[in-house]
Protein backbone atom coordinates (compact mmCIF):
# COMPACT_ATOMS: atom_id res chain seq x y z
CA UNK A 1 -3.95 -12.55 -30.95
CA UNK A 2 -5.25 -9.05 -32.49
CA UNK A 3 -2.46 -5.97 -32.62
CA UNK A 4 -4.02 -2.42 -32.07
CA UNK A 5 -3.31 -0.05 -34.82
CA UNK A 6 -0.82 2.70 -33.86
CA UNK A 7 1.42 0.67 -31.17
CA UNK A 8 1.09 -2.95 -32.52
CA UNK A 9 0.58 -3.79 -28.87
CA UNK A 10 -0.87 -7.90 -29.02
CA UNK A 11 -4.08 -7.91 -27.32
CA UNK A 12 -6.53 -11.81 -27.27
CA UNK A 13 -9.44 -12.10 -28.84
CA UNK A 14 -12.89 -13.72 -27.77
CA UNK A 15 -11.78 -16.49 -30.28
CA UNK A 16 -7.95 -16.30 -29.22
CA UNK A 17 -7.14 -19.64 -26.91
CA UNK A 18 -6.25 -18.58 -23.09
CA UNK A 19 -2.57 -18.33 -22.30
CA UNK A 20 -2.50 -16.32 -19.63
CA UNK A 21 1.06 -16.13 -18.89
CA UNK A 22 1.77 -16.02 -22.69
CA UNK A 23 -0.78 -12.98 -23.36
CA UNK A 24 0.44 -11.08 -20.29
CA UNK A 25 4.22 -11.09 -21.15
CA UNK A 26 3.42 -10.02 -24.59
CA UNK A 27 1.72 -7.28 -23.78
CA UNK A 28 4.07 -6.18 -20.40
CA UNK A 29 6.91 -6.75 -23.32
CA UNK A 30 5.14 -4.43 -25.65
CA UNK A 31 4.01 -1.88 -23.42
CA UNK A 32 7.31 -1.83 -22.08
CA UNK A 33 8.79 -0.78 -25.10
CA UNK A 34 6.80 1.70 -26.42
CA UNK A 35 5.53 3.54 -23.27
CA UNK A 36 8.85 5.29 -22.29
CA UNK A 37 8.47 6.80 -26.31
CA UNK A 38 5.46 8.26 -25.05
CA UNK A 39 6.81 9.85 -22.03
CA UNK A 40 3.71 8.18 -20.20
CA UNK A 41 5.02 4.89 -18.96
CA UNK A 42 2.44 4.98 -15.79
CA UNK A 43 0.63 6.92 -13.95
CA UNK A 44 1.89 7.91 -10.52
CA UNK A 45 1.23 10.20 -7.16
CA UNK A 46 3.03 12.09 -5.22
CA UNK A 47 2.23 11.56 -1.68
CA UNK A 48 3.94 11.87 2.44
CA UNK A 49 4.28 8.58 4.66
CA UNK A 50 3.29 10.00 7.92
CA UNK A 51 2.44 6.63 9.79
CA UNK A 52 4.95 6.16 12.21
CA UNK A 53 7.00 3.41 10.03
CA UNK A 54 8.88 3.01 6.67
CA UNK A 55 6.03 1.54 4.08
CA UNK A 56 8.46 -1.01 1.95
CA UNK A 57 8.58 -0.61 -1.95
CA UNK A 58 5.41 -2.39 -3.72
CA UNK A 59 3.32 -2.07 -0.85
CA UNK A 60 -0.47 -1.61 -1.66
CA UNK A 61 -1.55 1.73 -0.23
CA UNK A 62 -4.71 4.28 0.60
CA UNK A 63 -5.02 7.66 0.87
CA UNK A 64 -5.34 8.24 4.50
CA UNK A 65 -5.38 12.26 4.51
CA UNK A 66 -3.97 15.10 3.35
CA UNK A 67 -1.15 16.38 4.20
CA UNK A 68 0.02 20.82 3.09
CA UNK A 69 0.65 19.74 0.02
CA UNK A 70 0.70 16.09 -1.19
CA UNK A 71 -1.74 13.11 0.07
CA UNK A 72 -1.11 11.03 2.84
CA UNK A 73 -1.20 7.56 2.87
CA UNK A 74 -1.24 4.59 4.79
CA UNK A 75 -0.71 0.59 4.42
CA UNK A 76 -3.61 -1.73 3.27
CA UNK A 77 -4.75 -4.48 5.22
CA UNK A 78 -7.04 -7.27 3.95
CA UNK A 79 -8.32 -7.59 7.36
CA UNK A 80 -9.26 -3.58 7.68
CA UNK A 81 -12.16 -2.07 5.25
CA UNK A 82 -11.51 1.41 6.48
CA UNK A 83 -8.24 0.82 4.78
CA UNK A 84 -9.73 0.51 1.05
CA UNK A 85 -9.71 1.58 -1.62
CA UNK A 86 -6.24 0.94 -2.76
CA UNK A 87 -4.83 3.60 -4.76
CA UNK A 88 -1.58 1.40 -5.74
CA UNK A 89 1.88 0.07 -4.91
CA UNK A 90 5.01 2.46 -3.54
CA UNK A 91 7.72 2.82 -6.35
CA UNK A 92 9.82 2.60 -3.63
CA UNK A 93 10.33 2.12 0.39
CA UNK A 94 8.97 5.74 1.63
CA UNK A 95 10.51 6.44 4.78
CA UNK A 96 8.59 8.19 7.87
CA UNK A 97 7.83 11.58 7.14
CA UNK A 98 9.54 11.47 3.51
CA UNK A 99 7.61 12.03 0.38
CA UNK A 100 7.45 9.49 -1.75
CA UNK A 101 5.83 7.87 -5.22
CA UNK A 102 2.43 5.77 -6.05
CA UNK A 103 2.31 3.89 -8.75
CA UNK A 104 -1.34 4.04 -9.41
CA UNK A 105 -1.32 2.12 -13.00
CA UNK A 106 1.04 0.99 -15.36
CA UNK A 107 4.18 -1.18 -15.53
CA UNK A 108 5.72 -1.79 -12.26
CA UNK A 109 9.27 -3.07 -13.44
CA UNK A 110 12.14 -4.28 -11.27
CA UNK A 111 10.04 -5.63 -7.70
CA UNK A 112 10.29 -8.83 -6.35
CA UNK A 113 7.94 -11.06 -7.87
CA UNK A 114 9.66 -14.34 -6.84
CA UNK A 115 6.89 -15.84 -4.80
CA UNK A 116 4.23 -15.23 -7.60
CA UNK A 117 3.51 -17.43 -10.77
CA UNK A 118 3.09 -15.52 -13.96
CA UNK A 119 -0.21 -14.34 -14.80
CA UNK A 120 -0.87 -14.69 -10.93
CA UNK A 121 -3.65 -12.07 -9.91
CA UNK A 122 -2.12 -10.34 -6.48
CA UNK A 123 -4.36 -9.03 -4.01
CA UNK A 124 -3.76 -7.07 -0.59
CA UNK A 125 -2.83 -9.61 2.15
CA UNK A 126 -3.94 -10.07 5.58
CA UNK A 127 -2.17 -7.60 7.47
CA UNK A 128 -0.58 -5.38 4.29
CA UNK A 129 1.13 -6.48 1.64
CA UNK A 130 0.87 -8.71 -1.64
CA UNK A 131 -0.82 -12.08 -2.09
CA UNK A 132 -2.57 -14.57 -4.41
CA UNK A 133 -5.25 -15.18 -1.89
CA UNK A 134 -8.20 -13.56 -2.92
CA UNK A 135 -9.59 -11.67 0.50
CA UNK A 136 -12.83 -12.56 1.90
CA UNK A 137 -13.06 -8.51 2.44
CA UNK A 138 -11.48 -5.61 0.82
CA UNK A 139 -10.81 -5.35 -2.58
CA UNK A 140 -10.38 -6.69 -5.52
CA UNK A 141 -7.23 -7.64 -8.25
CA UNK A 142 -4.31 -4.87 -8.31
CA UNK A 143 -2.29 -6.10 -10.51
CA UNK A 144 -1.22 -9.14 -12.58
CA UNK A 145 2.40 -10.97 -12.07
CA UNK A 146 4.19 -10.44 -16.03
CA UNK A 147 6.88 -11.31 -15.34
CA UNK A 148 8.79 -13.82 -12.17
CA UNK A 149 11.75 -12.63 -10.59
CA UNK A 150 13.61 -11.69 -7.54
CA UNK A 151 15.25 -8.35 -8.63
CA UNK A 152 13.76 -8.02 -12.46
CA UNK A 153 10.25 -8.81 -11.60
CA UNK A 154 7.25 -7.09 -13.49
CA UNK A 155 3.69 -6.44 -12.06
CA UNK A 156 0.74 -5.06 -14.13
CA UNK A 157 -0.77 -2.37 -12.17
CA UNK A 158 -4.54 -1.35 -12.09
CA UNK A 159 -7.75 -1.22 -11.09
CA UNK A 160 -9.59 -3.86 -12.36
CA UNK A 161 -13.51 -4.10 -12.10
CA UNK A 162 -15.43 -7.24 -12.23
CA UNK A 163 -14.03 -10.69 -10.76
CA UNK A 164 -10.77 -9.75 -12.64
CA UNK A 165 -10.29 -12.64 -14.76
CA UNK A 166 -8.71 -12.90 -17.70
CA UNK A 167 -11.69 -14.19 -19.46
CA UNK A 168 -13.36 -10.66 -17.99
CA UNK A 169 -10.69 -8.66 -18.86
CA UNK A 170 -11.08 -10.08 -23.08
CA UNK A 171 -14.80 -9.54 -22.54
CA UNK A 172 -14.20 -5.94 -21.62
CA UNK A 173 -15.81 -6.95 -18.09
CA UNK A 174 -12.83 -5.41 -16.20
């Protein structure tokens, strides 16, 4: 493992051995610390839920319009192209007609990673929602599992390019 410069933030190496899990919660543990420093701990969007239904917290989501002022979105399904790109998970459950927050990169702390391994790659599920399946349809990796747990749980959120592996990702591939 390398360290960048100005944050010390641990980072692998093409000749660093692959611990997925390990290099993950290093860097979620890192980033974590320095990002709220920076006053930039993610990047987020303000949007309106105007489906019909409350879209629960960490659900990936799409821009579906645009609303007066803010951009509407909608659930992603797996099953439903017209429903991609995702632009990222809700920070929280956004009621019916309530404004609400995408997180569109960064650190998602405290969600409910319980049913995911560490370094687990989560994808949008059949039918909305999270999942390790990778879809036959639809998009690609949104975010990484850092760290497993029902109330504490960490997610590393982005777009990822490539076949997001973590062999990609040291390559620069993604």
């Amino acid at each position: 493992m390398a360290e960048t410069n100005t944050y010390d933030l641990p980072y692998p190496t093409n000749a660093s051995p692959v611990n997925v899990a390990g290099d993950i919660q290093a860097l979620a543990e890192a980033v974590d610390a320095i990002l709220p420093s920076l006053g930039l701990p993610y990047h987020t969007l303000e949007v309106v839920n105007n489906t019909g239904s409350t879209i629960a917290k960490a659900t990936p989501v799409y821009i579906s319009g645009f609303g007066t002022s803010k951009p509407r979105i909608s659930k992603s399904d797996a099953d439903t192209l017209s429903t991609f790109p995702v632009i990222g998970l809700t920070q929280a459950a956004i009621a019916n007609g309530s404004d609400g927050v995408v997180l569109i990169s960064g650190v998602f702390s405290d969600v409910n990673t319980s049913s995911f391994s560490v370094g687990a790659r989560l994808y949008v599920a059949s039918g909305g929602g999270l999942t390790t399946t990778k879809p036959t349809s639809g998009g690609g990796v949104i975010g990484v599992v850092a760290k497993s747990n029902a109330s504490t749980g960490i997610i590393i959120v982005g777009a990822n390019k490539g076949n997001g592996t973590w062999g990609s990702m040291k390559a620069g591939l993604s």
